[in-house]
Protein backbone atom coordinates (compact mmCIF):
# COMPACT_ATOMS: atom_id res chain seq x y z
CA UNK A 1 13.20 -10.83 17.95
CA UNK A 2 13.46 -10.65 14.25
CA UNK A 3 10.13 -12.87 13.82
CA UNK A 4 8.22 -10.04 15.95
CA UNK A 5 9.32 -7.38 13.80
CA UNK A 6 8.57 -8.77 10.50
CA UNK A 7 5.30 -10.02 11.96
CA UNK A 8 4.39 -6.80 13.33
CA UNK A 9 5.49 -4.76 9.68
CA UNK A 10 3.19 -7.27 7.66
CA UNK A 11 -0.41 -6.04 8.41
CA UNK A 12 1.18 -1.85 8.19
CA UNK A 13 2.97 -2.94 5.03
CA UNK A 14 -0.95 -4.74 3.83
CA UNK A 15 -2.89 -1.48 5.34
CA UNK A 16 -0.76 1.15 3.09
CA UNK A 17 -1.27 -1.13 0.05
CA UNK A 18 -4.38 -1.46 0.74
CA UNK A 19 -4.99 2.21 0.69
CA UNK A 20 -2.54 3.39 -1.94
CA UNK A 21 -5.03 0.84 -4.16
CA UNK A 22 -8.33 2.56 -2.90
CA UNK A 23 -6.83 6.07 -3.47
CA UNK A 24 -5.70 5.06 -6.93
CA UNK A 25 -8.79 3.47 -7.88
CA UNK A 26 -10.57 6.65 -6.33
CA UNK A 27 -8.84 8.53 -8.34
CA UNK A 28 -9.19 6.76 -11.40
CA UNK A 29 -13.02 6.45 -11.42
CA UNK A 30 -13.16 10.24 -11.44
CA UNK A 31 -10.93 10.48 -14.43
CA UNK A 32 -13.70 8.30 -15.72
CA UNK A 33 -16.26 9.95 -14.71
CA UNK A 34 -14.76 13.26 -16.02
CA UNK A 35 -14.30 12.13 -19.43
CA UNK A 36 -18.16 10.60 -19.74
């Protein structure tokens, strides 16, 4: 039962990284941007 869990939380826990990284680097190439 255990095994399911985990297995199921690994590609949500992947996806939000995933997307906290985009958003970050998102937000960071504006900063960029704004200071060129």
């Amino acid at each position: 039962g255990n095994g399911i869990i985990s297995f199921g939380l690994i590609p949500i826990i992947s996806s939000i990284l995933l997307g906290i990284v985009i958003v970050l680097s998102k937000t960071a190439y504006r900063r960029k941007k704004i200071t060129k």
